[in-house]
Structures are given as structure tokens and as C-alpha cells.
PDB file of N, CA and C in Angstrom:
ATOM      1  N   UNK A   1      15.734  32.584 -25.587  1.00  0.00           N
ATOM      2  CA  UNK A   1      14.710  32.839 -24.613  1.00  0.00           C
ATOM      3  C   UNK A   1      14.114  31.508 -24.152  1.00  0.00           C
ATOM      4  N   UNK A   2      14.048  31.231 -22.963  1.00  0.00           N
ATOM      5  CA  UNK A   2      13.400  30.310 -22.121  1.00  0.00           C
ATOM      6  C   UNK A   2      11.990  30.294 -22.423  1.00  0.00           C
ATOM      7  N   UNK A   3      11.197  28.918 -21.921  1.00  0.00           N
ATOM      8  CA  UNK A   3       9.449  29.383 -22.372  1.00  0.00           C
ATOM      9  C   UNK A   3       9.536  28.265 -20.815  1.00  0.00           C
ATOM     10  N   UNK A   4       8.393  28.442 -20.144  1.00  0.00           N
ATOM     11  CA  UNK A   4       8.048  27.829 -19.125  1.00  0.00           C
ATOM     12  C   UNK A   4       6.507  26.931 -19.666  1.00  0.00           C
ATOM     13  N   UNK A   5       6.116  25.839 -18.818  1.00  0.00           N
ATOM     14  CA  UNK A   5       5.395  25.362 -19.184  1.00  0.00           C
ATOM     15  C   UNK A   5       4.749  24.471 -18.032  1.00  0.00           C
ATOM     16  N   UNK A   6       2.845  24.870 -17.958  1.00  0.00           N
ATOM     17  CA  UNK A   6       2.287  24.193 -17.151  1.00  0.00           C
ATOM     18  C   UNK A   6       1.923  22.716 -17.332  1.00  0.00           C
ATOM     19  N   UNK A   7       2.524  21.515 -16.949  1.00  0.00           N
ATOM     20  CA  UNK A   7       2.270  20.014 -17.112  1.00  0.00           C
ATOM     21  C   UNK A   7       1.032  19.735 -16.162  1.00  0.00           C
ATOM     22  N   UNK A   8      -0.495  19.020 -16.265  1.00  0.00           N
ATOM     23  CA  UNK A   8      -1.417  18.819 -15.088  1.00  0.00           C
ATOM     24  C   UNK A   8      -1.105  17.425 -15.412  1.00  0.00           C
ATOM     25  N   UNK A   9      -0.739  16.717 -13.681  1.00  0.00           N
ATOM     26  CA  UNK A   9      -1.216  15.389 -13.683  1.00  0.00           C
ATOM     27  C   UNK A   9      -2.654  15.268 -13.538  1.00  0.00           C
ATOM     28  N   UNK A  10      -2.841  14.171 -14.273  1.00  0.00           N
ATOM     29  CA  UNK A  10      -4.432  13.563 -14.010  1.00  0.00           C
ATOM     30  C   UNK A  10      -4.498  12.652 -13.413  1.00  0.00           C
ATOM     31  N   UNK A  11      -5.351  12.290 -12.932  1.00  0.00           N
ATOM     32  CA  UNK A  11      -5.671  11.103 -12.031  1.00  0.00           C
ATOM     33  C   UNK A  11      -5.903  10.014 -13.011  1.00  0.00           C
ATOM     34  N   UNK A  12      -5.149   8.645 -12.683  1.00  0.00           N
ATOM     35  CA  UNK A  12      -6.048   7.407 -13.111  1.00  0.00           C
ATOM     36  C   UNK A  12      -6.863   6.456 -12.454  1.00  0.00           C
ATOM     37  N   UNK A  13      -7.925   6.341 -13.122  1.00  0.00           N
ATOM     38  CA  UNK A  13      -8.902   5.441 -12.141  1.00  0.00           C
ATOM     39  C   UNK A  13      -8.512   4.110 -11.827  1.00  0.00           C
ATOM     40  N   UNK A  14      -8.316   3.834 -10.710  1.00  0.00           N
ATOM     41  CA  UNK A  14      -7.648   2.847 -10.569  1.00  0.00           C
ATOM     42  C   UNK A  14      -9.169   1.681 -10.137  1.00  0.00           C
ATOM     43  N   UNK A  15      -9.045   0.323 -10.655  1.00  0.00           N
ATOM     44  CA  UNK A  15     -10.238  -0.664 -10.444  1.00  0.00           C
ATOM     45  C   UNK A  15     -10.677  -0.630  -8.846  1.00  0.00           C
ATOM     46  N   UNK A  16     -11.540  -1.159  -8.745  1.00  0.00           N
ATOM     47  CA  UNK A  16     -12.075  -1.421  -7.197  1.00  0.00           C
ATOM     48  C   UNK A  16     -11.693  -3.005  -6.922  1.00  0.00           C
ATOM     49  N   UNK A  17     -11.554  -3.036  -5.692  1.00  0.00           N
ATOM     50  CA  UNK A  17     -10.813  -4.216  -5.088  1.00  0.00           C
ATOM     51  C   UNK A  17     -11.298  -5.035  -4.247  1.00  0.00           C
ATOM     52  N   UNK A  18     -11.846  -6.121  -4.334  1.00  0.00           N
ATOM     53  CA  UNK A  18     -12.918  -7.308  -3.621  1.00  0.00           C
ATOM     54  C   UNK A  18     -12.179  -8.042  -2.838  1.00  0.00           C
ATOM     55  N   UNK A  19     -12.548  -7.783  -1.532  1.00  0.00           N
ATOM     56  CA  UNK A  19     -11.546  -8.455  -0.801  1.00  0.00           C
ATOM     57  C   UNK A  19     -12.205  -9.198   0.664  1.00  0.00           C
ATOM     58  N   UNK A  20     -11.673  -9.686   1.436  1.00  0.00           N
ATOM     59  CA  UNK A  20     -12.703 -10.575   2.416  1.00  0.00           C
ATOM     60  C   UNK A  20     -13.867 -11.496   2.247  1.00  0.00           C
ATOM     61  N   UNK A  21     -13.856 -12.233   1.698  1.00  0.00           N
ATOM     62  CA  UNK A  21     -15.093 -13.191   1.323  1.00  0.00           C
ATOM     63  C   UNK A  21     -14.706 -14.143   2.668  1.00  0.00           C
ATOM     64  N   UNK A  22     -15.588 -14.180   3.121  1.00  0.00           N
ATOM     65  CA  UNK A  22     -15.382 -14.857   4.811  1.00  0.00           C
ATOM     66  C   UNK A  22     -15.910 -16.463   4.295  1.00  0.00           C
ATOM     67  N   UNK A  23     -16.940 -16.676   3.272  1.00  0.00           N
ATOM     68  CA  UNK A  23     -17.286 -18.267   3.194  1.00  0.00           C
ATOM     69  C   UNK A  23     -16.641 -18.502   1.778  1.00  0.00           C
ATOM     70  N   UNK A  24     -16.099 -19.919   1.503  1.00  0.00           N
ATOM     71  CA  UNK A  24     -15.638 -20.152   0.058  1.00  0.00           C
ATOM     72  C   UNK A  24     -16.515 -21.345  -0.535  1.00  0.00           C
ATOM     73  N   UNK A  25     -17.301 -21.686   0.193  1.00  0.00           N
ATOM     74  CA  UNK A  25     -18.083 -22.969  -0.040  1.00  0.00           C
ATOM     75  C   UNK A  25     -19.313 -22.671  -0.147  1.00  0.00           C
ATOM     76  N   UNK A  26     -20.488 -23.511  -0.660  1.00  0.00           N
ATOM     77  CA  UNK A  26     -22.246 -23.532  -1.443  1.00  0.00           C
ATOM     78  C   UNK A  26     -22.288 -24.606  -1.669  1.00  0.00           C
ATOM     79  N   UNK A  27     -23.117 -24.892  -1.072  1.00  0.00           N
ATOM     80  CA  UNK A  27     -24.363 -26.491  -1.856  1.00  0.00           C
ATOM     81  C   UNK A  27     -24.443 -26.165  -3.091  1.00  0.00           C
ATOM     82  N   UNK A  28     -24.364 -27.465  -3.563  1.00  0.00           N
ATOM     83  CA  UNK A  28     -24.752 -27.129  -4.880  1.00  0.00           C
ATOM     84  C   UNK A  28     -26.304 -27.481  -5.036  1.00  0.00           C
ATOM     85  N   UNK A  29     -26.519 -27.231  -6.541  1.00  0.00           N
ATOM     86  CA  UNK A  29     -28.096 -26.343  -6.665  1.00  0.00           C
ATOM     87  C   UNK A  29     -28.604 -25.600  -5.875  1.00  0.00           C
ATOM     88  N   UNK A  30     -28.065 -24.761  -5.108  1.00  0.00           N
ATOM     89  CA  UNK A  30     -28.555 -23.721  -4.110  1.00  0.00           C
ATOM     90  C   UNK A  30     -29.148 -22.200  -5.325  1.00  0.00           C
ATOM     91  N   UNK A  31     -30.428 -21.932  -4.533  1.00  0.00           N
ATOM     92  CA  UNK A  31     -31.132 -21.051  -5.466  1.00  0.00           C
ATOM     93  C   UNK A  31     -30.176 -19.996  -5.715  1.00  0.00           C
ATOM     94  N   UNK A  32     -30.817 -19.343  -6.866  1.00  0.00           N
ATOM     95  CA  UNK A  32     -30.209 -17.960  -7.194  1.00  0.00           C
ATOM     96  C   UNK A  32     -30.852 -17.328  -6.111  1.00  0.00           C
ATOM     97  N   UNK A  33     -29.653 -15.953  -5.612  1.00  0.00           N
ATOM     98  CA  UNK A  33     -29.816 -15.312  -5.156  1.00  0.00           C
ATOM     99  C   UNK A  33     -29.380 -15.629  -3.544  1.00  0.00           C
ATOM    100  N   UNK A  34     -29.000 -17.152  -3.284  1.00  0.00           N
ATOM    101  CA  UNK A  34     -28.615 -17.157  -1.901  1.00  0.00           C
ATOM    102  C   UNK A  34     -27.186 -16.747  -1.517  1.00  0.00           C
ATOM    103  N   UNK A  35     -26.894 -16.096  -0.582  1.00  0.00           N
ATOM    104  CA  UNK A  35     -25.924 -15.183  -0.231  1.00  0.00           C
ATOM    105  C   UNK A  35     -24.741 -16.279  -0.209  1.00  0.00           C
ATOM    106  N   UNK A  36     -23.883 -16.529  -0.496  1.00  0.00           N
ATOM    107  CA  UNK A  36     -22.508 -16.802  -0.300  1.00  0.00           C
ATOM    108  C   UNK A  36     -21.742 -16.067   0.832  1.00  0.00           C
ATOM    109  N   UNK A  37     -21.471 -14.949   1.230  1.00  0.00           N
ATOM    110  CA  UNK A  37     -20.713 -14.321   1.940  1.00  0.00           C
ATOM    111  C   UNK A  37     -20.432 -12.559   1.519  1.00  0.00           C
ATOM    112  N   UNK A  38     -20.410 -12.194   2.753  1.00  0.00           N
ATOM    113  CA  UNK A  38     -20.300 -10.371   2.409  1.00  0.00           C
ATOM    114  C   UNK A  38     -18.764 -10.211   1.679  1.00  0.00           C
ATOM    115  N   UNK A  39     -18.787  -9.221   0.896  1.00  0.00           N
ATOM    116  CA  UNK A  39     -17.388  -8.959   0.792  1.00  0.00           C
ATOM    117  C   UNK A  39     -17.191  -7.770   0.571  1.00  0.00           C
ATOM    118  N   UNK A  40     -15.910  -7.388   0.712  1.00  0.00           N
ATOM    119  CA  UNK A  40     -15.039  -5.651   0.950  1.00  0.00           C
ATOM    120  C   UNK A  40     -14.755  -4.911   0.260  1.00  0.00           C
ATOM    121  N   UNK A  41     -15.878  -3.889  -0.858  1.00  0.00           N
ATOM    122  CA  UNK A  41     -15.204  -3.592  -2.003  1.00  0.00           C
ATOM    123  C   UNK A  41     -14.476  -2.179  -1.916  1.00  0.00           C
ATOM    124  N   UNK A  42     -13.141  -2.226  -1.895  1.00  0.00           N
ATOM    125  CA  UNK A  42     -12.648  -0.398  -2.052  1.00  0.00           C
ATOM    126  C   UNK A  42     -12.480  -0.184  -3.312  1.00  0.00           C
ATOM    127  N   UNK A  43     -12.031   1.335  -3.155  1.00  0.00           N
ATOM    128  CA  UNK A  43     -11.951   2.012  -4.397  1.00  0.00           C
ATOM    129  C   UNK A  43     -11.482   2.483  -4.398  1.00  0.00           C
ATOM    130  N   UNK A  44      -9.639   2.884  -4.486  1.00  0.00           N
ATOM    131  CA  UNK A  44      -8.843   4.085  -4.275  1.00  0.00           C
ATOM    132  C   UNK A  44      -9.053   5.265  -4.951  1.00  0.00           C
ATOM    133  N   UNK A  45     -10.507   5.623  -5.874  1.00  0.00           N
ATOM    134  CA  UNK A  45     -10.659   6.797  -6.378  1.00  0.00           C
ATOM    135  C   UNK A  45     -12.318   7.492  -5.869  1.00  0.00           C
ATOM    136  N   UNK A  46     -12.692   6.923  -4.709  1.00  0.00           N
ATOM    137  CA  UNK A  46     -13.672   6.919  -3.732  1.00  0.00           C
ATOM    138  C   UNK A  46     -13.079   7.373  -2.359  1.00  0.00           C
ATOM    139  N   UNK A  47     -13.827   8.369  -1.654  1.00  0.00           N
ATOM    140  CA  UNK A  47     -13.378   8.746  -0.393  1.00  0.00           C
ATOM    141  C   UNK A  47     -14.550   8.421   0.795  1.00  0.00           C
ATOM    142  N   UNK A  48     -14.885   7.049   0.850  1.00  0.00           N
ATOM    143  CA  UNK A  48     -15.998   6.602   1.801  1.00  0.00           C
ATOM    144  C   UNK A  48     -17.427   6.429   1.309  1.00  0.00           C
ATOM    145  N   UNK A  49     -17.004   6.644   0.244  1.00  0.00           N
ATOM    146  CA  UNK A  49     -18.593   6.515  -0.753  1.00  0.00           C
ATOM    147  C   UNK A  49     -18.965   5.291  -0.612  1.00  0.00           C
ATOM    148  N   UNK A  50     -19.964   4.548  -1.578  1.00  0.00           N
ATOM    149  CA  UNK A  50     -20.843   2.919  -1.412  1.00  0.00           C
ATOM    150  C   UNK A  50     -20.161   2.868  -2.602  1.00  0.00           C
ATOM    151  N   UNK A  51     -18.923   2.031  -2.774  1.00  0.00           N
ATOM    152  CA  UNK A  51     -19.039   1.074  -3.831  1.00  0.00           C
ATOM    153  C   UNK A  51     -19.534  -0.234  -4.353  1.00  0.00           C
ATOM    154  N   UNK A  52     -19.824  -0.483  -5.599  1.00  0.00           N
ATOM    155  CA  UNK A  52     -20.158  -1.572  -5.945  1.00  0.00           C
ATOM    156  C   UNK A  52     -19.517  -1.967  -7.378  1.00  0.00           C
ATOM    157  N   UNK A  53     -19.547  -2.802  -7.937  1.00  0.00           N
ATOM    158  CA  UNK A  53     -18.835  -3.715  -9.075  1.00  0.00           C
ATOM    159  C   UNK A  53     -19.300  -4.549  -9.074  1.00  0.00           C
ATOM    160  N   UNK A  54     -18.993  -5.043 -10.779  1.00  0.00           N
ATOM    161  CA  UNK A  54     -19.522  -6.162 -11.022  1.00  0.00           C
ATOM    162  C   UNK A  54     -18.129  -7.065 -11.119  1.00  0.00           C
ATOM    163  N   UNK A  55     -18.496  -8.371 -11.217  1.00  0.00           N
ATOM    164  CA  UNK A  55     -17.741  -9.254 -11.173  1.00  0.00           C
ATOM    165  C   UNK A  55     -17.485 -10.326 -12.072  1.00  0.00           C
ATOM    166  N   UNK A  56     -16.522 -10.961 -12.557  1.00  0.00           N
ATOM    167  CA  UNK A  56     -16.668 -11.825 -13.316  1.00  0.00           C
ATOM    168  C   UNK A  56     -16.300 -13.341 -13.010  1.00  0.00           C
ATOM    169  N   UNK A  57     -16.982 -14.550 -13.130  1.00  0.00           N
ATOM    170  CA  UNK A  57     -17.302 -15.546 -12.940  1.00  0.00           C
ATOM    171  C   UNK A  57     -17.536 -16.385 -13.138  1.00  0.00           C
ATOM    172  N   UNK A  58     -16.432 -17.667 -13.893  1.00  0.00           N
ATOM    173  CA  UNK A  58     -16.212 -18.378 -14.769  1.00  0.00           C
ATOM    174  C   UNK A  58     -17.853 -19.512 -14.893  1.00  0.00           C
ATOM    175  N   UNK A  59     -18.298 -19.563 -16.018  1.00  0.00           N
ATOM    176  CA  UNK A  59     -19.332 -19.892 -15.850  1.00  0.00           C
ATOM    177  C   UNK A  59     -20.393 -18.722 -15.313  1.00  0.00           C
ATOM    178  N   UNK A  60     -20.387 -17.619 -15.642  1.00  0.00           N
ATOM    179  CA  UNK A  60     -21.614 -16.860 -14.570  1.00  0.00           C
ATOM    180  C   UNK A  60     -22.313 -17.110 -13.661  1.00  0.00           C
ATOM    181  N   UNK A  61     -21.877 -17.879 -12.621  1.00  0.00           N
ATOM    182  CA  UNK A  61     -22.504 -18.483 -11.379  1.00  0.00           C
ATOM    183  C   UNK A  61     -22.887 -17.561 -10.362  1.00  0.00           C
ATOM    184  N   UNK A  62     -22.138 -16.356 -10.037  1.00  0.00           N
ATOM    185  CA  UNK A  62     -22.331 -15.502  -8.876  1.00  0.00           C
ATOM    186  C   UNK A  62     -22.203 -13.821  -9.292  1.00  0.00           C
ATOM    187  N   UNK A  63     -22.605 -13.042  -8.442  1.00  0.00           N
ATOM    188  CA  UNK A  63     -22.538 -11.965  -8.417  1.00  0.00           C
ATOM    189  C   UNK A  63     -22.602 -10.687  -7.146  1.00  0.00           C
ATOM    190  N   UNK A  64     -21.872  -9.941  -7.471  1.00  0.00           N
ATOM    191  CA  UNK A  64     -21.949  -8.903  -6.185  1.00  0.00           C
ATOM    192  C   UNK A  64     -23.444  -8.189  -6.466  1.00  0.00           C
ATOM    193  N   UNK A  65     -24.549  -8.720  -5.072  1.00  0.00           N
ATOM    194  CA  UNK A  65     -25.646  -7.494  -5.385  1.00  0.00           C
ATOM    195  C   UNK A  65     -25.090  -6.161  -4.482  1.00  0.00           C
ATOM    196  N   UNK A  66     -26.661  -5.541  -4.302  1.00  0.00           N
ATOM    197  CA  UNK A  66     -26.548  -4.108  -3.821  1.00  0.00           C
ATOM    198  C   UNK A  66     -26.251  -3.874  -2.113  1.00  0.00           C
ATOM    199  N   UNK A  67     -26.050  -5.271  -2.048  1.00  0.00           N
ATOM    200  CA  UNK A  67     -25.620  -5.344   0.012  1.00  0.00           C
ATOM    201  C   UNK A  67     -24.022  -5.612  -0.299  1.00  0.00           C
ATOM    202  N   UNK A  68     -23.230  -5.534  -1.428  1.00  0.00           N
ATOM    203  CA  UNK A  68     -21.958  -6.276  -1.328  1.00  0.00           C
ATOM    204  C   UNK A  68     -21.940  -7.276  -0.626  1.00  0.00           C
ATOM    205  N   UNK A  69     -22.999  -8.321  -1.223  1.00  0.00           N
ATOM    206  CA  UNK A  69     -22.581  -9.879  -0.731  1.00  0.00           C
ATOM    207  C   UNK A  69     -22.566 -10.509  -2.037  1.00  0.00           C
ATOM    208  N   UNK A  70     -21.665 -11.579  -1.809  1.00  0.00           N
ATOM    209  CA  UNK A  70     -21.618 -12.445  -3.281  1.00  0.00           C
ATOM    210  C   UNK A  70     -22.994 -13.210  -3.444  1.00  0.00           C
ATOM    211  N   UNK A  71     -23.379 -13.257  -4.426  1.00  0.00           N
ATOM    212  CA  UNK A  71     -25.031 -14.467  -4.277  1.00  0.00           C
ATOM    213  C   UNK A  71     -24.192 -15.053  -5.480  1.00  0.00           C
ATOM    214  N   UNK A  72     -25.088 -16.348  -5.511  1.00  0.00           N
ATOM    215  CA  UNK A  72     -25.602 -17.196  -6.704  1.00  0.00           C
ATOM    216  C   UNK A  72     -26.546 -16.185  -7.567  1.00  0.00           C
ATOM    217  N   UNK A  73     -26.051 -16.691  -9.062  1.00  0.00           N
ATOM    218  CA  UNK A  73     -26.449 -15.978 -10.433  1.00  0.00           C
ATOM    219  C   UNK A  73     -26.658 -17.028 -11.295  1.00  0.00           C
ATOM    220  N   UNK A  74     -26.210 -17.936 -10.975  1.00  0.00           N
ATOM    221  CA  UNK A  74     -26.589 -19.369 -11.699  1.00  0.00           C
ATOM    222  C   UNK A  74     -26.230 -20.544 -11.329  1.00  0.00           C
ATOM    223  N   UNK A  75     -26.435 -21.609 -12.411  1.00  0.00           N
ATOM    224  CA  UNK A  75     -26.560 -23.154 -11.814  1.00  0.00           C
ATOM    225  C   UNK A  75     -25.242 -23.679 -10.956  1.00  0.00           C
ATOM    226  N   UNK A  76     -25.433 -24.243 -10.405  1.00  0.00           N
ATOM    227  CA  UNK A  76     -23.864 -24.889  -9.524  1.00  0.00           C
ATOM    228  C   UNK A  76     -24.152 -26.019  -9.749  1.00  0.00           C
ATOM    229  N   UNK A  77     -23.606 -27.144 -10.246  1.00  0.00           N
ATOM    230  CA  UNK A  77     -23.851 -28.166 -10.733  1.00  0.00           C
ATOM    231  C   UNK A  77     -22.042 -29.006 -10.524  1.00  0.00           C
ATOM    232  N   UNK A  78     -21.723 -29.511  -8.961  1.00  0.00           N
ATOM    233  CA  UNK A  78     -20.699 -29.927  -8.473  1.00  0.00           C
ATOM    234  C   UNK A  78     -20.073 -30.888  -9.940  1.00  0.00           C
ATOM    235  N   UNK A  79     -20.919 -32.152 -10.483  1.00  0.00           N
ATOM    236  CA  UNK A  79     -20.060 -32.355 -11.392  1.00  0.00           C
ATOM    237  C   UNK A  79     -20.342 -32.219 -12.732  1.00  0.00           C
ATOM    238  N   UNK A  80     -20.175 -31.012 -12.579  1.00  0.00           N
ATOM    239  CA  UNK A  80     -20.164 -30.364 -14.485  1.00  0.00           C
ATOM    240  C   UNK A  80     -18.706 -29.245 -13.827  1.00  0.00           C
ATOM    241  N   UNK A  81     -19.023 -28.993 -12.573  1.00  0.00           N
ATOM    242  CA  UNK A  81     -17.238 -27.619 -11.879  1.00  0.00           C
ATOM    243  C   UNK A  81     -17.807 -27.812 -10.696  1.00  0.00           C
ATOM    244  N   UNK A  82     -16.524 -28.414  -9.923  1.00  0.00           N
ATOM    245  CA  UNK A  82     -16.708 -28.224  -8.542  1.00  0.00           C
ATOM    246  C   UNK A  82     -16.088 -27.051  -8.081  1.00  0.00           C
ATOM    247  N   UNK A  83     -15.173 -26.147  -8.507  1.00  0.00           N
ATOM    248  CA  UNK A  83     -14.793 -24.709  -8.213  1.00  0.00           C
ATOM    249  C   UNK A  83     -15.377 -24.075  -9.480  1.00  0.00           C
ATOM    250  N   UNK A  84     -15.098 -22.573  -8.556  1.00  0.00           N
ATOM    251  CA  UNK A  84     -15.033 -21.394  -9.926  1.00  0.00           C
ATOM    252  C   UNK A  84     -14.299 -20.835  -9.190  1.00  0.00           C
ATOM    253  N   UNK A  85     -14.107 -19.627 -10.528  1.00  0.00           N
ATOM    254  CA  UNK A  85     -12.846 -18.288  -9.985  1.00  0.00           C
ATOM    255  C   UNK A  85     -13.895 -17.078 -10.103  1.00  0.00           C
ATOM    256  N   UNK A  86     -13.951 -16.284  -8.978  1.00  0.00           N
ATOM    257  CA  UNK A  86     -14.833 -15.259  -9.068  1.00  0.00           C
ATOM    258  C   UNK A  86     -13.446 -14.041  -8.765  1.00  0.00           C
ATOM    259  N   UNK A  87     -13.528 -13.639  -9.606  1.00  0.00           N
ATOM    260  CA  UNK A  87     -12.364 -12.054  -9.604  1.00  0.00           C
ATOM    261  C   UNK A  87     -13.123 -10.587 -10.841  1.00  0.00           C
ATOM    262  N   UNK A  88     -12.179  -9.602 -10.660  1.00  0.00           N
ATOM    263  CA  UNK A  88     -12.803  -8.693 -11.179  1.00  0.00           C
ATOM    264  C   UNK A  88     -11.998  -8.409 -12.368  1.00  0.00           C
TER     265      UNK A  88
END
């Protein structure tokens, strides 16, 4: 005898994706909180909703606030790092 059987795919959440940062450059010692540039966050498990994420940022220098723009989160200090890597 045969047995049949119901399999459910589930969904996986897939990360959100930061994309378009239109400026790559900041003065350094520029206050916390001054905007760097807007950026594009999707979410392939979002259907037009407001996403947001946090970000990570070698040195904790920047962060996505609640406008999805990157700001300053801390010191920029050209020669102690003249770059960082801001990714998620």
C-alpha cells in the first residue's frame, strides 16, 4: 500500500540589502549624527513596507537612522583609518 504525503515549503528570511549610497566621503571629525548619504534598503521578505537595519561598521563609526540615511556614530579620525567598510 502506497501512503501519500503533505511536504510545506517555508519561507526563508532572506537579509535586507543596502544599496545606493550616493556620497562615499566625510570630513573628518564631523559630528555624530551628520548625514553621510540616503541609502536603499530592500527586503525580499517585505512587500513595500519601511525597512530598516542595522549595520555594521568597522570601528563603529556610522549607522542607518530612522530616515535610511547613513550618519556618523562615531569618531572619524583620518589618521588613526582613513576608510571604513560599512556592510550588513
Amino acid at each position: 500500500m502506497r501512503q501519500s504525503f503533505a511536504i510545506t515549503v517555508r519561507d526563508v528570511n532572506e537579509a535586507p540589502v543596502i544599496e545606493g549610497l550616493a556620497h562615499d566621503r566625510i570630513a573628518e571629525n564631523s559630528a555624530v549624527d551628520t548625514v553621510v548619504g540616503a541609502v536603499l534598503i530592500t527586503d525580499p521578505d517585505t512587500s513595500g513596507q519601511r525597512v530598516t537595519c542595522a549595520v555594521e561598521s568597522d570601528g563603529a563609526a556610522f549607522r542607518v537612522n530612522e530616515d535610511n540615511a547613513l550618519v556618523v556614530s562615531g569618531l572619524l579620525d583620518f589618521e588613526a583609518q582613513a576608510t571604513h567598510q560599512v556592510g550588513r
